[in-house]
PDB file of N, CA and C in Angstrom:
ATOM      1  N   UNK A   1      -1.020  -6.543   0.294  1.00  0.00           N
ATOM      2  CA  UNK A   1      -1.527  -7.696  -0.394  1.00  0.00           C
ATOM      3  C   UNK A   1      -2.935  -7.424  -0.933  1.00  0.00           C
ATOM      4  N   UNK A   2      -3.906  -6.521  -0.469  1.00  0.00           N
ATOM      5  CA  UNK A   2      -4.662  -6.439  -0.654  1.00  0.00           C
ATOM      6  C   UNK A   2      -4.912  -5.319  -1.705  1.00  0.00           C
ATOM      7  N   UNK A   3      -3.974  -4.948  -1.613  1.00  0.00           N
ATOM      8  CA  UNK A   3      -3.796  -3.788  -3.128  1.00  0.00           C
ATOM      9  C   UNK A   3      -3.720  -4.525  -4.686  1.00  0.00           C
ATOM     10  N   UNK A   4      -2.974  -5.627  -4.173  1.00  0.00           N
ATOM     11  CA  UNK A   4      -2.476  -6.591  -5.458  1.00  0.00           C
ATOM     12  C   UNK A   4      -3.813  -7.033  -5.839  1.00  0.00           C
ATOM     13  N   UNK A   5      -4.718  -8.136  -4.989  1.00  0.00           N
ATOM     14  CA  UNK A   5      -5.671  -8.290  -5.131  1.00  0.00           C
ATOM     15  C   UNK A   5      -6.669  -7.596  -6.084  1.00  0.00           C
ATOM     16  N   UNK A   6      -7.310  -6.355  -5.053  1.00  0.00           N
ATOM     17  CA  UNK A   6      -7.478  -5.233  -6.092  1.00  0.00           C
ATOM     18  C   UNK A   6      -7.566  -5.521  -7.246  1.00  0.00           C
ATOM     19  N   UNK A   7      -6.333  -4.868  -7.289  1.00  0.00           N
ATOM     20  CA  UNK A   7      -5.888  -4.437  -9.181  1.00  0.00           C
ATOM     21  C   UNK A   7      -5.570  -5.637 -10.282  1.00  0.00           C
ATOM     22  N   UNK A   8      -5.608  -6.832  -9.396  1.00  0.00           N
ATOM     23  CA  UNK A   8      -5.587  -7.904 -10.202  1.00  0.00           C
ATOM     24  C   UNK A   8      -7.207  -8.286 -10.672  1.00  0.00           C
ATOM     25  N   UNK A   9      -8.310  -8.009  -9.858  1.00  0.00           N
ATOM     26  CA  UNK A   9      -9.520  -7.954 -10.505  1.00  0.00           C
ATOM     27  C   UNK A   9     -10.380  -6.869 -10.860  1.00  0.00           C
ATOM     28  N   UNK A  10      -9.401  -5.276 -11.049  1.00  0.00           N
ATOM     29  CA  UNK A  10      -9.882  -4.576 -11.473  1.00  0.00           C
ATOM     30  C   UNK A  10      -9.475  -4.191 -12.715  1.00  0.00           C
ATOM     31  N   UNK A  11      -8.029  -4.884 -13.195  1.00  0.00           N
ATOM     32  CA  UNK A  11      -7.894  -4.270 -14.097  1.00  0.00           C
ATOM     33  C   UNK A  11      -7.089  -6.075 -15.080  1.00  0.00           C
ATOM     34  N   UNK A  12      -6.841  -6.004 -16.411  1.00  0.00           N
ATOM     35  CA  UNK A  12      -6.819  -7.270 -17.485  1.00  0.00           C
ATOM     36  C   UNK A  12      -5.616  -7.187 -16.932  1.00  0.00           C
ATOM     37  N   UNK A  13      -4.578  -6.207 -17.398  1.00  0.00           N
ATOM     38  CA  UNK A  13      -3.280  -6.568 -16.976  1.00  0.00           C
ATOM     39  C   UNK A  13      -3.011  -5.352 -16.068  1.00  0.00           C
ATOM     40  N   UNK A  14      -2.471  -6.039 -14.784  1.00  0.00           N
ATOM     41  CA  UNK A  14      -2.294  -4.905 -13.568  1.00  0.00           C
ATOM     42  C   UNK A  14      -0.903  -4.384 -13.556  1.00  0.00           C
ATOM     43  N   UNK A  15       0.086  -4.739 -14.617  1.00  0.00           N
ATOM     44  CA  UNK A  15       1.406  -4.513 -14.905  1.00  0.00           C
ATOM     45  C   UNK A  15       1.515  -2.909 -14.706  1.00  0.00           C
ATOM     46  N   UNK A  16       0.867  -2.069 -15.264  1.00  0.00           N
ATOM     47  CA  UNK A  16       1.073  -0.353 -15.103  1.00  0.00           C
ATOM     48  C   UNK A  16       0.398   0.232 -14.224  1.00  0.00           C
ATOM     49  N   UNK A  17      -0.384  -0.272 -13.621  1.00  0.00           N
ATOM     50  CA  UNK A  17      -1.146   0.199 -12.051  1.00  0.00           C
ATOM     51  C   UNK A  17      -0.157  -0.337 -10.748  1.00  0.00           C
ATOM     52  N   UNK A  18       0.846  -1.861 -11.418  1.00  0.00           N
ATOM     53  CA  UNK A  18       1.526  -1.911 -10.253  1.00  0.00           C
ATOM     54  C   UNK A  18       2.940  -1.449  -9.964  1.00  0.00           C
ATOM     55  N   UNK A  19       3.610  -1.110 -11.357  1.00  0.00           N
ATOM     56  CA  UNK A  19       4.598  -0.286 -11.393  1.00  0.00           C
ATOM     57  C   UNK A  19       4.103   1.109 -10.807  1.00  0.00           C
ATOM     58  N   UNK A  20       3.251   1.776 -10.848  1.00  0.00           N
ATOM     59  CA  UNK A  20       3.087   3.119 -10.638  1.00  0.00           C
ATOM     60  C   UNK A  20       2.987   3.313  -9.321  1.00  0.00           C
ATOM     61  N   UNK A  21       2.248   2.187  -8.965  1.00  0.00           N
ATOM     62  CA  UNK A  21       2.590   2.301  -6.872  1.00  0.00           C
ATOM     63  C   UNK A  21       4.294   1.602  -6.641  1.00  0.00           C
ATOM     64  N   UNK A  22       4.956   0.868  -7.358  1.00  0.00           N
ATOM     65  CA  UNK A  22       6.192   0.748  -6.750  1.00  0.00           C
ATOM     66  C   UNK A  22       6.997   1.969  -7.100  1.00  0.00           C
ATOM     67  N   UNK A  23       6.705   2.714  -7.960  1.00  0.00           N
ATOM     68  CA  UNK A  23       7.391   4.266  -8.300  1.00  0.00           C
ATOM     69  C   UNK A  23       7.141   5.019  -7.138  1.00  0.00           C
ATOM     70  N   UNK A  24       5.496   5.104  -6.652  1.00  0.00           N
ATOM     71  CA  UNK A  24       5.239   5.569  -5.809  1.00  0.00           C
ATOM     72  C   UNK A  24       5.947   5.391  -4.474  1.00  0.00           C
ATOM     73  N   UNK A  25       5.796   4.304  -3.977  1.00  0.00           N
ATOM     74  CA  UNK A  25       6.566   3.662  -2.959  1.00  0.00           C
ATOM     75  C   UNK A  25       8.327   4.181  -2.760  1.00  0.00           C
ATOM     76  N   UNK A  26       8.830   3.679  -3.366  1.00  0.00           N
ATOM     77  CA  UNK A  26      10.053   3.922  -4.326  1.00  0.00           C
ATOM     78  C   UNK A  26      10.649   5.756  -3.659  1.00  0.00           C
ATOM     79  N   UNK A  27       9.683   6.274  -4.199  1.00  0.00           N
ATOM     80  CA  UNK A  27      10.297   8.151  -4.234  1.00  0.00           C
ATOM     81  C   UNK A  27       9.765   8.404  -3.006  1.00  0.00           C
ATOM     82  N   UNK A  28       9.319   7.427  -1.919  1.00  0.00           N
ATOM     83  CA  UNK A  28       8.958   8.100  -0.425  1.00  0.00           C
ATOM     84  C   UNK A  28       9.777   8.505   0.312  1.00  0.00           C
ATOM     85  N   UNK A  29      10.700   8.430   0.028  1.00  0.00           N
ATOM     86  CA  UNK A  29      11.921   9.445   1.129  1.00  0.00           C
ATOM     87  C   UNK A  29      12.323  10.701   0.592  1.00  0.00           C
ATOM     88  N   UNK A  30      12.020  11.059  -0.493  1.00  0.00           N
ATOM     89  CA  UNK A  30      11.503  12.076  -1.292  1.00  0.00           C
ATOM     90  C   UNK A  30      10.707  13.158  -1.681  1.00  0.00           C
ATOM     91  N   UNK A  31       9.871  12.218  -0.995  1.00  0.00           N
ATOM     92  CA  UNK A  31       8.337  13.308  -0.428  1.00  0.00           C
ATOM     93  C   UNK A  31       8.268  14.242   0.495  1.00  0.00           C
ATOM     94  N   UNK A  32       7.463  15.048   0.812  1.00  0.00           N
ATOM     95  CA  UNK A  32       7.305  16.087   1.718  1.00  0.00           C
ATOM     96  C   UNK A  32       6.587  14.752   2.781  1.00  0.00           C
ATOM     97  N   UNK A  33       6.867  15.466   4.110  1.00  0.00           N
ATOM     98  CA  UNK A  33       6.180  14.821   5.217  1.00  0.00           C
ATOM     99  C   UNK A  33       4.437  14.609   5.264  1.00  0.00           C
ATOM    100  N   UNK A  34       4.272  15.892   4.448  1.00  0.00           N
ATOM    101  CA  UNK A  34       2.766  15.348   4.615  1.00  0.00           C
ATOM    102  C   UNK A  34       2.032  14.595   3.329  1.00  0.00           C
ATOM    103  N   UNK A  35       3.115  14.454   2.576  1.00  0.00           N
ATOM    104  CA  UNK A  35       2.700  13.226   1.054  1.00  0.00           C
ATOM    105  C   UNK A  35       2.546  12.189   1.869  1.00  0.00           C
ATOM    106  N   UNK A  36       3.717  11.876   2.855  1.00  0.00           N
ATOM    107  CA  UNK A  36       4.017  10.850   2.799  1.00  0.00           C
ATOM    108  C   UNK A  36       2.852  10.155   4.024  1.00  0.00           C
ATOM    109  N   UNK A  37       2.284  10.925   4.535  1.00  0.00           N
ATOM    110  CA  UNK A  37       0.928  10.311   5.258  1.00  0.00           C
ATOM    111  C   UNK A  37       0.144   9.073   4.384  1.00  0.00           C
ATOM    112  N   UNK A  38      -0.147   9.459   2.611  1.00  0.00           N
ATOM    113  CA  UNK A  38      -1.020   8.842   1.648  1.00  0.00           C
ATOM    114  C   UNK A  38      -0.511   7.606   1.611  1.00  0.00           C
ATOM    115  N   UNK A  39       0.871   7.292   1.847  1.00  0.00           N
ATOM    116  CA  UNK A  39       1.407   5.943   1.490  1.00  0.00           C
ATOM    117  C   UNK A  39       1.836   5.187   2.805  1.00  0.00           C
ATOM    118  N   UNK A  40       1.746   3.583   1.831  1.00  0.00           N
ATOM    119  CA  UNK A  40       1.339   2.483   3.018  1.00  0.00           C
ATOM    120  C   UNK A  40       3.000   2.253   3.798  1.00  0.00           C
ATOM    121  N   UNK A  41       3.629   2.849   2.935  1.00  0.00           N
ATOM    122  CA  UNK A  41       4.959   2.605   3.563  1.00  0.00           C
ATOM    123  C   UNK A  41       5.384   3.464   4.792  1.00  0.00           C
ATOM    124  N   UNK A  42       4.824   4.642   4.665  1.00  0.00           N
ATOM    125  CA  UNK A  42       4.767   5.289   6.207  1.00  0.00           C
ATOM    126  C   UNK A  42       4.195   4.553   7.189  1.00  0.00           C
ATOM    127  N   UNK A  43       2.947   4.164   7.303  1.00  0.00           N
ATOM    128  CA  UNK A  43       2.788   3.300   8.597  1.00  0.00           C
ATOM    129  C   UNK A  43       3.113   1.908   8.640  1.00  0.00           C
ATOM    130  N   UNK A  44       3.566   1.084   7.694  1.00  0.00           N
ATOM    131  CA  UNK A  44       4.932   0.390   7.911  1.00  0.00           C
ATOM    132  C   UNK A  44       5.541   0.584   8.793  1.00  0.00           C
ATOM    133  N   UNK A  45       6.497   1.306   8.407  1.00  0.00           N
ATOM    134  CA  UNK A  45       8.043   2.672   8.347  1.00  0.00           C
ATOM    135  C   UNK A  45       7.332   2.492   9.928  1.00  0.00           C
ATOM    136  N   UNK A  46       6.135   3.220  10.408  1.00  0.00           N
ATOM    137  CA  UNK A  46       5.718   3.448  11.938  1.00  0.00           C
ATOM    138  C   UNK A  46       5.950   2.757  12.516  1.00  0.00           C
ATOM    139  N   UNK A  47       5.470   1.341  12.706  1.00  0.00           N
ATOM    140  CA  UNK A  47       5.945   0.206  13.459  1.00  0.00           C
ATOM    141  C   UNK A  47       7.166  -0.224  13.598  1.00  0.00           C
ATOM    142  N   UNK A  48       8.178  -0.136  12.532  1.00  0.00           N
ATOM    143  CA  UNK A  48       9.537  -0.462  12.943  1.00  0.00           C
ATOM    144  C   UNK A  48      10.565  -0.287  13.776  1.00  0.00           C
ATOM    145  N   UNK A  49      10.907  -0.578  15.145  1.00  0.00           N
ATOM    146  CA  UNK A  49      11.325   0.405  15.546  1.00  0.00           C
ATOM    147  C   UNK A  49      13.204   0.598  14.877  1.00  0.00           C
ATOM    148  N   UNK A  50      13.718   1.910  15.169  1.00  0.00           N
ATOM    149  CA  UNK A  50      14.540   2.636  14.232  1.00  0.00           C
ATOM    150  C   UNK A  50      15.396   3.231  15.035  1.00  0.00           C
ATOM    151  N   UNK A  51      16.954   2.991  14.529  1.00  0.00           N
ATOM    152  CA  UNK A  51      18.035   3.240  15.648  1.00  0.00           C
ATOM    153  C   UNK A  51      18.503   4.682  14.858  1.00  0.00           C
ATOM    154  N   UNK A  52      18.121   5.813  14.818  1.00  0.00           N
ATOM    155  CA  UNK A  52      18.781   7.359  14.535  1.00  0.00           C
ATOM    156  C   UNK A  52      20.080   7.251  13.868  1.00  0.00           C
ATOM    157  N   UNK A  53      20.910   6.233  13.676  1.00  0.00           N
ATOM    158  CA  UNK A  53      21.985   6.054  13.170  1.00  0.00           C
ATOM    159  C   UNK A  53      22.463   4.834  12.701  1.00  0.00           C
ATOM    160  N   UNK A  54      21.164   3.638  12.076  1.00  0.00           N
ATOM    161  CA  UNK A  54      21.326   3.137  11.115  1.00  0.00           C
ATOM    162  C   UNK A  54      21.509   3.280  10.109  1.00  0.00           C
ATOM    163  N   UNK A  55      22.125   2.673   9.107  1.00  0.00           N
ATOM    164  CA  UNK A  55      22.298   2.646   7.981  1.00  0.00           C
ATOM    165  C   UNK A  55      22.628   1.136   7.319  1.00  0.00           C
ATOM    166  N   UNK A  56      21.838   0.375   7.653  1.00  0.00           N
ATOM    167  CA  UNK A  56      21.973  -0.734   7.167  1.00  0.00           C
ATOM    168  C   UNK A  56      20.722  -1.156   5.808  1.00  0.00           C
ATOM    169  N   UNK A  57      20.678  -1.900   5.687  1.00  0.00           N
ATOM    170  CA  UNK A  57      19.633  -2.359   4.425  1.00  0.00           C
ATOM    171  C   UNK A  57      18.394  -1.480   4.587  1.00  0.00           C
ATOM    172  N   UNK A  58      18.043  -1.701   5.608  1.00  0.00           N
ATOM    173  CA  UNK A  58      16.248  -1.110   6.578  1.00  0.00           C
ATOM    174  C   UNK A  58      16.788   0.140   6.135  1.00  0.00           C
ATOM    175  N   UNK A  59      17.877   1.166   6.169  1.00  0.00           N
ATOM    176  CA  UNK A  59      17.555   2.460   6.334  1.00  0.00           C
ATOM    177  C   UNK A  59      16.853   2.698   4.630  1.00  0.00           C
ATOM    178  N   UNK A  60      17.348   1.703   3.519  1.00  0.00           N
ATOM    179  CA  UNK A  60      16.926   2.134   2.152  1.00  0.00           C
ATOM    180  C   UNK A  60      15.296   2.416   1.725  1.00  0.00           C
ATOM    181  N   UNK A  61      14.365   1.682   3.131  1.00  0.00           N
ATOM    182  CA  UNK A  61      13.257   2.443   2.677  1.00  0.00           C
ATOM    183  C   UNK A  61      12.362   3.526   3.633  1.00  0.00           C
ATOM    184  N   UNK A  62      13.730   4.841   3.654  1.00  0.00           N
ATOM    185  CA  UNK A  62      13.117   5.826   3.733  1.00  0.00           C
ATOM    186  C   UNK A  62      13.001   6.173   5.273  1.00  0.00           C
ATOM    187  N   UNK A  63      13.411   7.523   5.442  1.00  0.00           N
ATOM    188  CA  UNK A  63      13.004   7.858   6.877  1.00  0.00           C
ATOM    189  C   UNK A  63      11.375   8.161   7.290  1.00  0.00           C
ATOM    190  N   UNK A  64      11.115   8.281   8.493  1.00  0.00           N
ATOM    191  CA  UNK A  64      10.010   9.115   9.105  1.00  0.00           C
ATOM    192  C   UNK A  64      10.182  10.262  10.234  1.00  0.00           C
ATOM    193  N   UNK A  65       9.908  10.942   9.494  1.00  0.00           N
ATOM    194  CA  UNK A  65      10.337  12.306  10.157  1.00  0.00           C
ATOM    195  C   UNK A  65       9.381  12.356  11.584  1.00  0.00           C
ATOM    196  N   UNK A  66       7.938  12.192  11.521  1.00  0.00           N
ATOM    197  CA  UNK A  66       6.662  12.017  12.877  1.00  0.00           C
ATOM    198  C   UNK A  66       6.322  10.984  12.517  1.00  0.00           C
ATOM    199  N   UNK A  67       6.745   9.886  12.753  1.00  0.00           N
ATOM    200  CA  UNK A  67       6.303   8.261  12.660  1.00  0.00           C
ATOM    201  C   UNK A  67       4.399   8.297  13.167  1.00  0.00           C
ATOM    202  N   UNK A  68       3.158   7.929  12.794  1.00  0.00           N
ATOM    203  CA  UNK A  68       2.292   7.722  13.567  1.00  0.00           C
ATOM    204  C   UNK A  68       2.566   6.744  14.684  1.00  0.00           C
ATOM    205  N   UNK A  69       2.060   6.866  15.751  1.00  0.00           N
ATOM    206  CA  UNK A  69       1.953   6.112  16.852  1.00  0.00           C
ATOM    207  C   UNK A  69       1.451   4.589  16.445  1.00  0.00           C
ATOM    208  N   UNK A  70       1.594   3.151  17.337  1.00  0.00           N
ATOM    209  CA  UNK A  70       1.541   1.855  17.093  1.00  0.00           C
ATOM    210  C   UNK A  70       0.172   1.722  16.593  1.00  0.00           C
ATOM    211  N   UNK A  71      -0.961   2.475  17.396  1.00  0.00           N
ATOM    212  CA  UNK A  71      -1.831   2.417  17.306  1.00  0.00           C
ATOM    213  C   UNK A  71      -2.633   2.328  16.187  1.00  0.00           C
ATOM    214  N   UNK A  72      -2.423   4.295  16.133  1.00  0.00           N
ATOM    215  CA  UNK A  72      -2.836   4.679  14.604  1.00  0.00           C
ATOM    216  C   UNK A  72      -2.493   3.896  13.517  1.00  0.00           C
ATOM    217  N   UNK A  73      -1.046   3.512  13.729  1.00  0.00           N
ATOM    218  CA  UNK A  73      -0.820   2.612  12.128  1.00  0.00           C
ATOM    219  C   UNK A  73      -1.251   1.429  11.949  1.00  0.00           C
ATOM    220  N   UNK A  74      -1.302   0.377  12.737  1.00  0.00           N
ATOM    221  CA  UNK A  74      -1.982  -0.661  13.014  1.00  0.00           C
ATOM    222  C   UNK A  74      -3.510  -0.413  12.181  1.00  0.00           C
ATOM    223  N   UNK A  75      -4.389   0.466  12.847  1.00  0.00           N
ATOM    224  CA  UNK A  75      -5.810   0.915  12.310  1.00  0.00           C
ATOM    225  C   UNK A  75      -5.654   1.481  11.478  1.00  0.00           C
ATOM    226  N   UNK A  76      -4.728   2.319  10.907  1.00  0.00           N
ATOM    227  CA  UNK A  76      -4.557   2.550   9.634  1.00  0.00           C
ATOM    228  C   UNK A  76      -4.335   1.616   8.800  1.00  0.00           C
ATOM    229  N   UNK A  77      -3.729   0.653   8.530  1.00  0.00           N
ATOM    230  CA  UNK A  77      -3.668  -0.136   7.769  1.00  0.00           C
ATOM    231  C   UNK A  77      -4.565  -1.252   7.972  1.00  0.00           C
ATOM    232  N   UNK A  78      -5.251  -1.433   8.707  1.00  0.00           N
ATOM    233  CA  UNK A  78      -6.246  -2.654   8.957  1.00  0.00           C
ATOM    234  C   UNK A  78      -7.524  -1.611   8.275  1.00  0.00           C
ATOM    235  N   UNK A  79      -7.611  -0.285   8.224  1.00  0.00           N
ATOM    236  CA  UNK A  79      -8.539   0.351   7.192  1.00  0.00           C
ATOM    237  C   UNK A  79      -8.504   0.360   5.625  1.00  0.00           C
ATOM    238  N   UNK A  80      -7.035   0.400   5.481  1.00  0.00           N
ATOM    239  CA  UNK A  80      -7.174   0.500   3.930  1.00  0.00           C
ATOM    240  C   UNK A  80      -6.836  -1.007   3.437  1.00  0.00           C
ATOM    241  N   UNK A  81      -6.549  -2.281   4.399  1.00  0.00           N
ATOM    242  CA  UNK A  81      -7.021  -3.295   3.897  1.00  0.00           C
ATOM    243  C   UNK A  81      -8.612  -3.952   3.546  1.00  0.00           C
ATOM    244  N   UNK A  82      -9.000  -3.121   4.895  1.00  0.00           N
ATOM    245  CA  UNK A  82     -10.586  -3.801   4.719  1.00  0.00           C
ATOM    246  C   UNK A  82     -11.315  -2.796   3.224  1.00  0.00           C
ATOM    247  N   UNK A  83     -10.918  -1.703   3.210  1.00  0.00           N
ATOM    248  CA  UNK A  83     -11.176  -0.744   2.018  1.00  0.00           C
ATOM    249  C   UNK A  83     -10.725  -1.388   0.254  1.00  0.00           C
ATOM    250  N   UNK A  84      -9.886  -1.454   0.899  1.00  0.00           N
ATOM    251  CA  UNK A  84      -8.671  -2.135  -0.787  1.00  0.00           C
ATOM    252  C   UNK A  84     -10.460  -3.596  -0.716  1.00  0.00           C
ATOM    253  N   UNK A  85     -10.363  -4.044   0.174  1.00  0.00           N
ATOM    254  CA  UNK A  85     -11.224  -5.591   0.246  1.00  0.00           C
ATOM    255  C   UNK A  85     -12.365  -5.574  -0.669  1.00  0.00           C
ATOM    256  N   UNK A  86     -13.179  -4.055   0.304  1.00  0.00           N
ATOM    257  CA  UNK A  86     -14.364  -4.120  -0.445  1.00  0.00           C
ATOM    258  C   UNK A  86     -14.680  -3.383  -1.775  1.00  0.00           C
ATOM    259  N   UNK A  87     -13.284  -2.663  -1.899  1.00  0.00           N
ATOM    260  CA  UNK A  87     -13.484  -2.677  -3.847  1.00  0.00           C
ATOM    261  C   UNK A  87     -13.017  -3.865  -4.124  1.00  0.00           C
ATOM    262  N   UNK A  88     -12.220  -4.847  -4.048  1.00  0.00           N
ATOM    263  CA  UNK A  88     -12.141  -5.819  -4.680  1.00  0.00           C
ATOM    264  C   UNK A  88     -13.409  -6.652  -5.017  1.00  0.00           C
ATOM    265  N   UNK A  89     -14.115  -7.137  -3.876  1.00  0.00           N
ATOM    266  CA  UNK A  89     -15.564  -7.595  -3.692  1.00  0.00           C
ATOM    267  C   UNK A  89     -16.417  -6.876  -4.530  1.00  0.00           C
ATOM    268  N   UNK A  90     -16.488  -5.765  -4.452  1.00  0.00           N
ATOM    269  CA  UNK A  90     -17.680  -4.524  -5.543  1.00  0.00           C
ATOM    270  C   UNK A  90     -17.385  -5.268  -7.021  1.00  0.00           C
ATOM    271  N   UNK A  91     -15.875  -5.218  -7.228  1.00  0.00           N
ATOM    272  CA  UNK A  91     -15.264  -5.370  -8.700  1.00  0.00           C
ATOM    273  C   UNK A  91     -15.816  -6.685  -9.077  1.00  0.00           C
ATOM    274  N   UNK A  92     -15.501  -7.687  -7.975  1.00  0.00           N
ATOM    275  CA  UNK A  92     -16.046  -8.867  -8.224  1.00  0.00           C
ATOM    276  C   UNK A  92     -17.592  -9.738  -8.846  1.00  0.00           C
ATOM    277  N   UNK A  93     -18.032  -8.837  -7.995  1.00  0.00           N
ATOM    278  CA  UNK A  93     -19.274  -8.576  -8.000  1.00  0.00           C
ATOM    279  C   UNK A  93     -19.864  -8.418  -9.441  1.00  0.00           C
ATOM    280  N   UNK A  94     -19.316  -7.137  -9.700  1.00  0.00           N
ATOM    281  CA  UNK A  94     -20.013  -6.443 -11.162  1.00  0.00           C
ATOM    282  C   UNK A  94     -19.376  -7.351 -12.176  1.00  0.00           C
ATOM    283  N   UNK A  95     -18.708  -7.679 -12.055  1.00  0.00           N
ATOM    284  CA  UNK A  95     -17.657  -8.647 -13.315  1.00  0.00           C
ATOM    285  C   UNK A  95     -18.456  -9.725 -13.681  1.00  0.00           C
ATOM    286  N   UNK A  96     -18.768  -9.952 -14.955  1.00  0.00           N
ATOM    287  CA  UNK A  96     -20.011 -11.133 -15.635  1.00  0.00           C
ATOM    288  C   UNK A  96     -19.351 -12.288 -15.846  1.00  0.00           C
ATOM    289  N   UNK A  97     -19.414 -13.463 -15.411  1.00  0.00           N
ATOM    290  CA  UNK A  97     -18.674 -14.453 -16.136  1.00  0.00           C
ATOM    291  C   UNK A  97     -19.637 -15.980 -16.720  1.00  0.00           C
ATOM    292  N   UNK A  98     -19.535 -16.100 -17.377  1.00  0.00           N
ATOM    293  CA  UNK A  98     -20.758 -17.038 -18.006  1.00  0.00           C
ATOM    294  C   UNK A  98     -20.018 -18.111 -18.146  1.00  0.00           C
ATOM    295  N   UNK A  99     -20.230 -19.242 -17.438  1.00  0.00           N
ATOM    296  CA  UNK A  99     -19.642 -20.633 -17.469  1.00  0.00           C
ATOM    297  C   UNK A  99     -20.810 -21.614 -18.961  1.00  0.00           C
ATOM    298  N   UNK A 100     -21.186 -20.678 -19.086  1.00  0.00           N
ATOM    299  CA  UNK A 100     -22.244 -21.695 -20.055  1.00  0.00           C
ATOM    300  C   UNK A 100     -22.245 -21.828 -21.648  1.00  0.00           C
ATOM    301  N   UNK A 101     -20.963 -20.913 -21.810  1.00  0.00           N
ATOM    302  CA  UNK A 101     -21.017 -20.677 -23.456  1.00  0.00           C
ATOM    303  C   UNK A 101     -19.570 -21.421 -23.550  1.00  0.00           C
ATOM    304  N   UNK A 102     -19.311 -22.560 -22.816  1.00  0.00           N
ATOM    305  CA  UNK A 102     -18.258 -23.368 -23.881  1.00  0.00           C
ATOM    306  C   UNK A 102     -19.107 -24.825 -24.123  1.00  0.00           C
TER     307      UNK A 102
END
């Protein structure tokens, strides 16, 4: 959610910054094991727990070959939310908006 955020005040229209992470997302079972560290869907994927011989809806996004531990992913993703946050805030920040010229 905090990605959306983001790119909704970093960029006019976030339409091709947000297709390019669902592409991204998308080809993660695809990836080599250690791509797939960069994306948020691996430590997802970590927390779930996962029966070796599902194949139901859940198996369509993607195995984990070394799942990170509860821990790590938890703090992993509570990092690149608070991260995603404070570029949003920076963006915010620098962005001029003048309520005084209508």
């Amino acid at each position: 959610m905090a990605l959306f955020v983001w790119l909704g005040i970093r960029y006019k229209n976030p339409v091709i910054p947000a297709v390019s992470l669902l592409l991204w997302e998308s080809f993660n079972i695809f990836l080599p094991s250690w791509l797939k560290k960069i994306s948020i869907l691996y430590y997802l994927r970590s927390l779930t727990p996962v029966d070796p011989g599902f194949y139901g809806p859940g198996a369509l996004i993607g195995g984990v070959s070394d799942p990170a531990s509860a821990p790590v992913a938890i703090i992993g993703l509570l990092v690149i939310t608070a991260g995603l946050l404070a570029l949003a805030v920076k963006d915010l920040e620098r962005a001029e908006i003048s309520y005084s010229s209508e």
